[in-house]
Protein backbone atom coordinates (compact mmCIF):
# COMPACT_ATOMS: atom_id res chain seq x y z
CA UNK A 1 29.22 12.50 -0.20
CA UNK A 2 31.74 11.04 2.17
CA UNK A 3 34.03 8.28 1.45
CA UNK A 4 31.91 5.09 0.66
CA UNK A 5 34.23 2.09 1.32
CA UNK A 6 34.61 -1.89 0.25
CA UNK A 7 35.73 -5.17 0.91
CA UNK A 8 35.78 -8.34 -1.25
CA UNK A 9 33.46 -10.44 -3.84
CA UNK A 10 32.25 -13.16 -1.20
CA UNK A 11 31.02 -10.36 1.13
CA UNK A 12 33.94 -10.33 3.30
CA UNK A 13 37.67 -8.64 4.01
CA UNK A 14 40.34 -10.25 5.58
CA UNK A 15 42.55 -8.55 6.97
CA UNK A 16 45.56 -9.09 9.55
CA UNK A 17 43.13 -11.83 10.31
CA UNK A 18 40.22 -10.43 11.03
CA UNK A 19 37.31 -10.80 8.70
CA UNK A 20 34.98 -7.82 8.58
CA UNK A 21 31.74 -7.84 6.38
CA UNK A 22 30.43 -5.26 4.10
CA UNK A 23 27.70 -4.06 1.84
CA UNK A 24 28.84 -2.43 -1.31
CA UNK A 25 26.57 -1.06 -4.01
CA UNK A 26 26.46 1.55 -7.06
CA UNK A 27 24.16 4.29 -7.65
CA UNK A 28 23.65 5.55 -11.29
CA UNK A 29 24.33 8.91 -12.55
CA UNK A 30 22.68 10.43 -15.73
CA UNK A 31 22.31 13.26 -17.80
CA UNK A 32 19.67 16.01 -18.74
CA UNK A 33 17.97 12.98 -21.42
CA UNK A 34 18.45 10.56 -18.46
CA UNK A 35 20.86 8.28 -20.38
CA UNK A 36 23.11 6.07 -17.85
CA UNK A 37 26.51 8.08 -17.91
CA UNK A 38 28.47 6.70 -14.98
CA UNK A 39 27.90 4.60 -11.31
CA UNK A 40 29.14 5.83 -8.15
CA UNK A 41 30.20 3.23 -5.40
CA UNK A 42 28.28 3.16 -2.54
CA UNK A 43 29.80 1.41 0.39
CA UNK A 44 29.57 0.79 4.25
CA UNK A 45 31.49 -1.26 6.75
CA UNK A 46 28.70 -3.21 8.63
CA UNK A 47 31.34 -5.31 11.29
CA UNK A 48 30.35 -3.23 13.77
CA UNK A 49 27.59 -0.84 13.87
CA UNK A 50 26.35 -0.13 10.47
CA UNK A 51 26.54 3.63 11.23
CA UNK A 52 30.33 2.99 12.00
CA UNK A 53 33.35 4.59 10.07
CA UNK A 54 36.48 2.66 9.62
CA UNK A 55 39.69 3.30 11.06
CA UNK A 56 40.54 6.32 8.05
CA UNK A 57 39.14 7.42 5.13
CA UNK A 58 42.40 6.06 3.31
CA UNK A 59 41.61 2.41 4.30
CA UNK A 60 37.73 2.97 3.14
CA UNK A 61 39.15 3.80 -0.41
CA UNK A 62 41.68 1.24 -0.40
CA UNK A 63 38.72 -1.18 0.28
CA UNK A 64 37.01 0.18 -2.54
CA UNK A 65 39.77 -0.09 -4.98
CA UNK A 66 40.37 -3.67 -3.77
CA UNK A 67 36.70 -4.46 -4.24
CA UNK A 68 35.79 -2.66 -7.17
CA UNK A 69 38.95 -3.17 -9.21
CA UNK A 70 40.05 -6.96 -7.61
CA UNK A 71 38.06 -8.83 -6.54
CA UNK A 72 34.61 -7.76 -8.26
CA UNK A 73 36.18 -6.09 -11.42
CA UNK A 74 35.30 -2.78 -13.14
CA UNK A 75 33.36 -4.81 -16.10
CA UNK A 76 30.66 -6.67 -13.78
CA UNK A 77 30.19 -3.44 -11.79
CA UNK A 78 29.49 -0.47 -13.74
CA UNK A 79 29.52 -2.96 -17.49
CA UNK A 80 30.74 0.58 -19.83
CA UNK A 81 30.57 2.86 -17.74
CA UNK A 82 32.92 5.11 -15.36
CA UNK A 83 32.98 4.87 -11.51
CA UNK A 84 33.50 7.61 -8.99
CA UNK A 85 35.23 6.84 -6.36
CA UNK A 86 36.16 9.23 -3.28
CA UNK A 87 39.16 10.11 -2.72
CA UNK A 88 41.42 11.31 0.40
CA UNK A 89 44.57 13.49 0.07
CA UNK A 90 46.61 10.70 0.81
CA UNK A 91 45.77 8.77 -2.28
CA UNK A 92 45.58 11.61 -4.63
CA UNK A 93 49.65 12.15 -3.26
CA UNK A 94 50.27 8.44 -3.77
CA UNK A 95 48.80 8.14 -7.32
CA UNK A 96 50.81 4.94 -8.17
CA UNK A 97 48.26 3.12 -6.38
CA UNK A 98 45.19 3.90 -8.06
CA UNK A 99 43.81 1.68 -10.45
CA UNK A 100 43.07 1.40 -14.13
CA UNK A 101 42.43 2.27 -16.61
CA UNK A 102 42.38 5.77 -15.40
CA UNK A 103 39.86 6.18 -18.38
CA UNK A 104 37.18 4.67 -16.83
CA UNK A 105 37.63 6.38 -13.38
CA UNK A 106 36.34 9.59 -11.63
CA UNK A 107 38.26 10.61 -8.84
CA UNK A 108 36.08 12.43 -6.28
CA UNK A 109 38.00 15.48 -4.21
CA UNK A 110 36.30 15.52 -0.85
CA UNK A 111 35.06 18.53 0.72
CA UNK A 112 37.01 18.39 3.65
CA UNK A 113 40.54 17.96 1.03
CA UNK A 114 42.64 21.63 1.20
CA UNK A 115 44.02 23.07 -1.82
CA UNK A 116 47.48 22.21 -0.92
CA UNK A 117 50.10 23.12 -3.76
CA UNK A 118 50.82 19.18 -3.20
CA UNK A 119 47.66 18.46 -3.82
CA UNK A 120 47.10 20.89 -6.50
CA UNK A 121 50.02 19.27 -8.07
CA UNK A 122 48.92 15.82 -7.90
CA UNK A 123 45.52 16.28 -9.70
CA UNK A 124 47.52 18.49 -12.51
CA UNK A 125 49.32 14.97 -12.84
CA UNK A 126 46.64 12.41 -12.36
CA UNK A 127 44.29 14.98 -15.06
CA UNK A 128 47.65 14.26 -17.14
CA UNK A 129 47.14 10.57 -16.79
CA UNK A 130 43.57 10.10 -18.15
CA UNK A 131 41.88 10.30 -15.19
CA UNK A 132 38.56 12.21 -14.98
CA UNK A 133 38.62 14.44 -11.34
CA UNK A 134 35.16 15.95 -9.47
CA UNK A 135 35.33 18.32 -6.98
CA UNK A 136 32.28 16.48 -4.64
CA UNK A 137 29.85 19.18 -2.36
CA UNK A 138 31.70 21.87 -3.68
CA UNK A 139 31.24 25.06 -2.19
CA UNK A 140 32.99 28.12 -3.68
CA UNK A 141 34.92 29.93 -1.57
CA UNK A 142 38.61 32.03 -1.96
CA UNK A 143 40.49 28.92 -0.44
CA UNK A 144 38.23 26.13 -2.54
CA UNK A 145 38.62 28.33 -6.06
CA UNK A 146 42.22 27.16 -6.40
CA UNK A 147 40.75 23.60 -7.28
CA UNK A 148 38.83 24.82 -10.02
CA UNK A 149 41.38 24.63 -12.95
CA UNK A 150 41.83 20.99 -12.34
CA UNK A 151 38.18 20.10 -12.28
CA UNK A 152 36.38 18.27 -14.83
CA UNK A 153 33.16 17.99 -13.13
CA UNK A 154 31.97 19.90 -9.72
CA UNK A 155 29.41 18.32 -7.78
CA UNK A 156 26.53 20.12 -6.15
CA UNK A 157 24.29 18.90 -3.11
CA UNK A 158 20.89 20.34 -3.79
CA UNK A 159 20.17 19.37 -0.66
CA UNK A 160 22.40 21.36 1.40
CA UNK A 161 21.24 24.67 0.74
CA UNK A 162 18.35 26.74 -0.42
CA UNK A 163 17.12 26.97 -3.96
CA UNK A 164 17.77 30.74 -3.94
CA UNK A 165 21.66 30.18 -2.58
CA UNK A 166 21.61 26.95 -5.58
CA UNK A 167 21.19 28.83 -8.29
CA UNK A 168 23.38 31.71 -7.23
CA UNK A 169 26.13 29.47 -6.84
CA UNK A 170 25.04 27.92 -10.12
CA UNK A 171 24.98 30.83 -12.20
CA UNK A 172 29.03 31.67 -10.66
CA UNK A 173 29.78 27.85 -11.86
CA UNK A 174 28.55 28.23 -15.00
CA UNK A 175 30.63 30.89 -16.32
CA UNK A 176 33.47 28.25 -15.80
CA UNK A 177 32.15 26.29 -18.34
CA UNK A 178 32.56 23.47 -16.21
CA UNK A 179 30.11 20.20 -16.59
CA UNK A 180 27.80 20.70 -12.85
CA UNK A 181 26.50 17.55 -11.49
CA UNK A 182 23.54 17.84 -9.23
CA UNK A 183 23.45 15.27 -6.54
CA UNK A 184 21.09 14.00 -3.98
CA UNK A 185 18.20 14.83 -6.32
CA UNK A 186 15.20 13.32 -4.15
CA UNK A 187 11.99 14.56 -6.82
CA UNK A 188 11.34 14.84 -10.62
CA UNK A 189 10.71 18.68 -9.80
CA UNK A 190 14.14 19.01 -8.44
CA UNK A 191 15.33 16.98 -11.69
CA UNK A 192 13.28 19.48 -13.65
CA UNK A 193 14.10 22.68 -11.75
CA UNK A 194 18.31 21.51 -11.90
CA UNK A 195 17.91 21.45 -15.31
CA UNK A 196 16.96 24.56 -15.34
CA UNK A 197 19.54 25.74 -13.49
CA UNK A 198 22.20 24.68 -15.89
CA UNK A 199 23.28 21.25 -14.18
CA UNK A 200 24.03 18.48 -17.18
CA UNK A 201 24.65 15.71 -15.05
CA UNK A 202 22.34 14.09 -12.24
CA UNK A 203 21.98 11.69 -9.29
CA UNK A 204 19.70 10.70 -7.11
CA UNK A 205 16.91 8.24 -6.16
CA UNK A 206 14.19 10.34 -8.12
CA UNK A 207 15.19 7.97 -11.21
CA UNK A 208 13.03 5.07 -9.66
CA UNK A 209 10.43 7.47 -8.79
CA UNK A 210 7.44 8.16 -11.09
CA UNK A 211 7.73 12.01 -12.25
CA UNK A 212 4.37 12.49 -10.79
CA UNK A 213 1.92 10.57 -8.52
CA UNK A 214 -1.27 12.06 -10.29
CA UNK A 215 -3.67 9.92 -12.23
CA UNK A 216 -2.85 10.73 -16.11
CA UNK A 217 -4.58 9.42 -18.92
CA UNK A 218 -4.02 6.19 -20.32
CA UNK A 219 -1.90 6.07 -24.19
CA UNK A 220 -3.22 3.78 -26.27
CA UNK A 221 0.21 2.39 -26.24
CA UNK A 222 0.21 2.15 -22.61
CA UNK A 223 -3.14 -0.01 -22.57
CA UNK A 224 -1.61 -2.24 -24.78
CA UNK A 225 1.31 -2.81 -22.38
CA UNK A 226 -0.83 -3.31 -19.91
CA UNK A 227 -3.09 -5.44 -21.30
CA UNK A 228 0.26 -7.71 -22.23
CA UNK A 229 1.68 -7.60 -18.88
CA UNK A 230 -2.31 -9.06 -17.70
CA UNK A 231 -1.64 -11.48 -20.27
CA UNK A 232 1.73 -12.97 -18.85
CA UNK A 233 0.21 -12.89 -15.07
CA UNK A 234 -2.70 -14.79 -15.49
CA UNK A 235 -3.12 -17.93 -13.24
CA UNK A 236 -3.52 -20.23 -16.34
CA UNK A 237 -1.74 -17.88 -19.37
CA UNK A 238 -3.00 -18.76 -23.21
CA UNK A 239 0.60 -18.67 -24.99
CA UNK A 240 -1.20 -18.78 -28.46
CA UNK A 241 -2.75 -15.16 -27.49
CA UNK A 242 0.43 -14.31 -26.04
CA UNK A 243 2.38 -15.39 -29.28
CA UNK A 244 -0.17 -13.66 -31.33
CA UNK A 245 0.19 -9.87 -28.97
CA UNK A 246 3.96 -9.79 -29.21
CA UNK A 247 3.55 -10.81 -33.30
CA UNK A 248 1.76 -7.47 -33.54
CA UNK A 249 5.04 -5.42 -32.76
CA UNK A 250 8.11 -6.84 -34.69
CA UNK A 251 10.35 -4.24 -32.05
CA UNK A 252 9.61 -6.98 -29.72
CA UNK A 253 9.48 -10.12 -31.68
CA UNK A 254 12.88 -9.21 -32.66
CA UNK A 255 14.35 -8.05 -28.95
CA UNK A 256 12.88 -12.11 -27.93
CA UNK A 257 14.86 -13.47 -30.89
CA UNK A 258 17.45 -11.64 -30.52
CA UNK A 259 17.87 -12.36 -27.04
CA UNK A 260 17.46 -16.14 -27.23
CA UNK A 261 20.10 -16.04 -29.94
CA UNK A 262 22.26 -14.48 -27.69
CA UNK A 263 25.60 -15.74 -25.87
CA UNK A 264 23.18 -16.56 -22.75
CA UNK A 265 21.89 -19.80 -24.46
CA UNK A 266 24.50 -22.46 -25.79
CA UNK A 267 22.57 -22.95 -28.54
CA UNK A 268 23.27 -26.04 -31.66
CA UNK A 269 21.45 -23.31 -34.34
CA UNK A 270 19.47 -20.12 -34.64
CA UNK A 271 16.15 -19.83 -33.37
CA UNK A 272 13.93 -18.42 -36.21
CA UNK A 273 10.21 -18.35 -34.95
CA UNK A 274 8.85 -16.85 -31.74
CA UNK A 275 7.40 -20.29 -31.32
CA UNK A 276 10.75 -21.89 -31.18
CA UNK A 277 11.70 -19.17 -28.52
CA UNK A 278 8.82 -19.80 -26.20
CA UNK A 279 9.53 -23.90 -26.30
CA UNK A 280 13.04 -23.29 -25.48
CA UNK A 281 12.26 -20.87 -23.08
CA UNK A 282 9.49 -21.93 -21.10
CA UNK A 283 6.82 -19.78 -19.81
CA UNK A 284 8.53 -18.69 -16.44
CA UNK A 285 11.71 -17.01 -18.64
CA UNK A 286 9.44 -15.81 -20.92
CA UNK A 287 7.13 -14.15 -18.90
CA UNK A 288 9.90 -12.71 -17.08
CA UNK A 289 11.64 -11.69 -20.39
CA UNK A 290 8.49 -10.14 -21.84
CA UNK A 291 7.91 -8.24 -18.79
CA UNK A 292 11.16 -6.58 -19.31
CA UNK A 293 10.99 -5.48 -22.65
CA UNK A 294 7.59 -3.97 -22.07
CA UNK A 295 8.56 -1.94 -19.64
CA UNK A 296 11.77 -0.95 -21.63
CA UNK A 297 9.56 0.64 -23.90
CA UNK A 298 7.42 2.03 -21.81
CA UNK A 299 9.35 4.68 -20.63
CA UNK A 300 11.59 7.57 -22.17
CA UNK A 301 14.01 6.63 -18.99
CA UNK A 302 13.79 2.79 -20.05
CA UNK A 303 16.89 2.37 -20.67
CA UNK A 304 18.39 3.98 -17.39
CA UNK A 305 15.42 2.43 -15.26
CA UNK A 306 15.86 -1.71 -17.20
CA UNK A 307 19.09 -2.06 -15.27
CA UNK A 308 17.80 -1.30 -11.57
CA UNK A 309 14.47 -2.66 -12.23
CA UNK A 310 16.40 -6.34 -13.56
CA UNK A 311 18.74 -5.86 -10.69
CA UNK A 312 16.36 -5.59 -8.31
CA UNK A 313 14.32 -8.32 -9.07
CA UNK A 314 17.20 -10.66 -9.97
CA UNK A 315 18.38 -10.02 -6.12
CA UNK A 316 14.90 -10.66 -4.87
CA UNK A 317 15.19 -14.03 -6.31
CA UNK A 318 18.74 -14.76 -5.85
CA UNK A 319 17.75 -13.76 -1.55
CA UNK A 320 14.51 -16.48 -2.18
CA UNK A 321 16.54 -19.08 -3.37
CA UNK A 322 19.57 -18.57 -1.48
CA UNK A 323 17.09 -18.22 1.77
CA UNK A 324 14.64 -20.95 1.27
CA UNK A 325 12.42 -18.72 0.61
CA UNK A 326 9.38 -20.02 -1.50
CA UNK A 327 8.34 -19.53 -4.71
CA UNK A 328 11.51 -17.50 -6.01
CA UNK A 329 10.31 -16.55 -9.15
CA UNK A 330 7.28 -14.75 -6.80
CA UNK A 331 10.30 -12.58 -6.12
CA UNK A 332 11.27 -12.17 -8.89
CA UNK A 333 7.75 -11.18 -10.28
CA UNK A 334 7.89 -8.24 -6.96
CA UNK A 335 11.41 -6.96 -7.79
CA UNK A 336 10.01 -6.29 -11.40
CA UNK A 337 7.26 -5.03 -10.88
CA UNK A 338 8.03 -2.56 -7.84
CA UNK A 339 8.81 -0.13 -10.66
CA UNK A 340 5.45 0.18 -12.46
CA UNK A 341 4.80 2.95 -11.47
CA UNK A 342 8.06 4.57 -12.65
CA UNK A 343 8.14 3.66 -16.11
CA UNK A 344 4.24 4.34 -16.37
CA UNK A 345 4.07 7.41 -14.62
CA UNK A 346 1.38 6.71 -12.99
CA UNK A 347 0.36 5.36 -9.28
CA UNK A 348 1.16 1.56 -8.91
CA UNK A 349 -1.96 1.12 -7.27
CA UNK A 350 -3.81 2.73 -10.16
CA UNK A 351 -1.73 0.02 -12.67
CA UNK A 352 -2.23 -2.92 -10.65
CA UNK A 353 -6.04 -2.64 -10.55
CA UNK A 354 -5.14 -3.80 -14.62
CA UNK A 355 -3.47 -6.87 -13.69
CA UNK A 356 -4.14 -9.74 -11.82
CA UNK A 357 -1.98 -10.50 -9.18
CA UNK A 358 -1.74 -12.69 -6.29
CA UNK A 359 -3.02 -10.75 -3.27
CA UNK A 360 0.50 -11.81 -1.86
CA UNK A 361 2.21 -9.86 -4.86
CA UNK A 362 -0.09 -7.09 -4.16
CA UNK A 363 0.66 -6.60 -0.64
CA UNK A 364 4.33 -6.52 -0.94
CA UNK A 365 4.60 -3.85 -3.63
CA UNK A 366 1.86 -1.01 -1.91
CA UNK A 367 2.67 -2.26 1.41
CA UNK A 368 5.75 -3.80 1.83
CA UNK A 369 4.01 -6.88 4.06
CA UNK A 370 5.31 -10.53 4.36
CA UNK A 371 7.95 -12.34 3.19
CA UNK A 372 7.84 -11.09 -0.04
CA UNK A 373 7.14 -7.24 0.99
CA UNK A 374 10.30 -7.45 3.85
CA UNK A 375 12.61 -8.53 1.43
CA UNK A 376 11.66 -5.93 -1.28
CA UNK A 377 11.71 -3.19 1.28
CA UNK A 378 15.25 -4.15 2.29
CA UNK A 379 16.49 -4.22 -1.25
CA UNK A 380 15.21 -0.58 -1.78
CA UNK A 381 17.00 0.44 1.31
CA UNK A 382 19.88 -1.68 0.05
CA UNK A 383 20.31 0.74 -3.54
CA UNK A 384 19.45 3.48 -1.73
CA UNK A 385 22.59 3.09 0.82
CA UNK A 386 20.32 3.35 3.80
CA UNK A 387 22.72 1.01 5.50
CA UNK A 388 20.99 1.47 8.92
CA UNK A 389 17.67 0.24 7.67
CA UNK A 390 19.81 -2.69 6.05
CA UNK A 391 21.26 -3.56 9.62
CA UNK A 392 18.08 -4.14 11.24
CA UNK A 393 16.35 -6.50 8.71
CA UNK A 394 16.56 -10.17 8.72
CA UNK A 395 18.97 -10.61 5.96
CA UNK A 396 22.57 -11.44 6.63
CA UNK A 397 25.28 -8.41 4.95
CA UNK A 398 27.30 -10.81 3.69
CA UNK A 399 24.10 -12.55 1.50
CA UNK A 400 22.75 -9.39 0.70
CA UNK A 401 26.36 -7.99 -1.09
CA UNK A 402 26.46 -11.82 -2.48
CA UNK A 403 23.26 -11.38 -4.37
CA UNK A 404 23.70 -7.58 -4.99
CA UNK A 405 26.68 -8.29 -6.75
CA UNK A 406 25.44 -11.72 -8.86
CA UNK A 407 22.22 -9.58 -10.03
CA UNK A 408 24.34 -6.69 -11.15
CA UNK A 409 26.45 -8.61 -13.55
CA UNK A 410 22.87 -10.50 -14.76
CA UNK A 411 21.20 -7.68 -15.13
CA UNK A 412 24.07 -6.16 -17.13
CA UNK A 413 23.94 -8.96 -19.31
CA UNK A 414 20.33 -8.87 -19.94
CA UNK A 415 19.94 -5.61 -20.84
CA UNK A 416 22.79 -5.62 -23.35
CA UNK A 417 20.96 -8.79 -24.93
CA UNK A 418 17.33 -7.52 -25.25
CA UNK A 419 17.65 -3.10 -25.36
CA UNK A 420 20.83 -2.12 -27.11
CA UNK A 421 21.20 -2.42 -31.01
């Protein structure tokens, strides 16, 4: 991938007075058991066209840095994790000015970067330091090889080339023994057939994908998910049935305690009873709260798909509220429940037939129409870094990266609350 560059945490750079807008987001990276392993920063400048570079690829990843590091901060960002960021020649020479901790960084070596014995040099150093460097769209050649010794991960674009020429250049890698990261993965049979290949790391928007669109039977388990999830959107919900479902798994009676108990109430004492939790709650948070955990266990991706899922239906809202737009907890409800069909693997059509929705709610997740459909749609396009879709939708840049960013570090939160421990 090519540089992907930032600006600042209200959505906006200033610089030698001129304030230029942006839209920055992260796109997750996991391994072969699709556990979260790292974030790369997505970024574009949208001042002009969205399409449009700025001035040099050093200033994108000194916008970056600034972003990610200052103004944003590594913690709300990517929470644990490592960040890739690219990297020109220039900064790789100047390594005094990348940030820290070098730990938590992954300094991509674009394709277009020669093997300079400067160059060569500085990532012999910066390796020294504690940072972690990828070689990104690598394609071995005799000028390109002379990177290899300094590589800690080599990135692959599946998309660039056959699957005959992929697993040749694969099965060269390999003997390296160095860790091969797949990107641009667009289908679970890609996922499957990379694998197989002898990648170990992955990226790509088939995560939020189901792995296949073909009616499967339903688990028992997955009926009783389902059945829960009916439960919570009912026009008039019975809490005491509610109560009396979640009772029957103490996994999730104990994620709801647990969760209440957390730092995100300011709480006088412990809860103790589910009952407790649901007064202090109130059925909005908890139907929003139950909904999560359900579909963290619905899934052997849950906990890689919980953080775009919350993400994506914390922005929903946050654009709602933020745009007038009414009732924001609708959104909310949409941004959830867009990925059914992921962590069921099955067709959201076939899961919403269980539930009963608001033909409103229905509409926007098959269809993408009204209010509630536009602003999902543009989300999507938003993780996805299809910046030109983002440029043509009714939602200002600067709101968009405003809410991107507050739902990211809520999210976060969240799921270290109710799915870890």
């Amino acid at each position: 991938m090519h540089a992907n560059q930032t600006g600042s945490n209200d959505g906006i750079l200033k610089r030698s007075g001129i304030q230029e807008e942006y839209c920055i987001a992260r796109q997750p990276i996991c391994d072969k058991n699709l556990n979260l392993v790292a974030y790369e920063l997505l970024y574009r400048n949208t001042t002009s066209s969205i399409s449009a570079s700025v001035s040099s690829p050093h200033e994108a990843t000194a916008r970056v840095c600034t972003v990610a590091f200052m103004d944003i901060g590594i913690d709300r960002l990517a929470d644990k994790h490592p960040v890739f960021i690219n990297m020109t020649d220039e900064w790789l020479l100047k390594g005094d000015m990348l940030p820290e901790p070098a730990s938590r960084i992954v300094l991509e070596v674009l394709e277009d970067i020669k093997p300079t014995p400067e160059v060569l040099a500085a990532l012999k150093k910066l390796r020294a330091q504690g940072y972690t460097i990828a070689l990104d769209d690598f394609v071995l050649t005799q000028e390109t090889k002379a990177f290899l010794p300094f590589a800690d991960i080599v990135k692959l674009d599946v998309m660039a080339c056959s699957t005959a020429v992929l697993e040749k250049r694969v099965s060269i890698l390999k003997r390296l023994n160095i860790p091969l990261l797949a990107e641009k993965i667009e289908t679970w049979e890609e996922f499957e057939a990379c694998k197989q290949m002898g990648f170990s790391l992955f990226q790509g928007y088939f995560i939020s994908k189901p792995e296949t669109m073909q009616n499967r039977p339903k688990s028992d388990s997955g009926i009783v998910l389902t059945q829960l999830m009916a439960m919570l959107h009912q026009e008039e919900p019975d809490i005491s049935e509610i109560e009396q479902q979640i009772s029957r798994d103490p996994q999730l009676y104990y994620r709801i305690l647990r969760y209440i108990n957390s730092a995100q109430y300011s709480l006088p004492r412990k809860i103790e009873s589910l009952r407790q939790a649901i007064v202090l709650l109130g059925f909005d948070n908890l139907k929003s709260l139950v909904s999560m955990m359900v579909l963290a266990g619905s899934s052997r991706r849950g906990d890689t798909l919980m953080p775009i899922a919350l993400l994506r239906a914390k922005m929903c809202e946050c654009l709602a509220t933020r745009s007038k737009l009414s009732p924001p907890e609708n959104y909310f409800t949409v941004g959830l429940l867009s990925m059914l069909d992921a962590f069921f693997d099955r067709p959201l059509a076939s899961i919403l037939e269980d539930l009963s929705l608001h033909p409103s709610v229905e509409a926007a997740l098959i269809h993408f129409e009204g209010p509630l459909g536009h602003a999902l749609e543009v989300i999507e396009a938003y993780e996805r870094g299809d910046w030109a879709f983002v440029e043509q939708s009714s939602f200002d840049h600067k709101l968009l990266t405003e809410c991107y960013v507050e739902a990211m570090a809520w999210a976060d939160d969240v799921v270290g609350a109710t799915i870890a421990g």
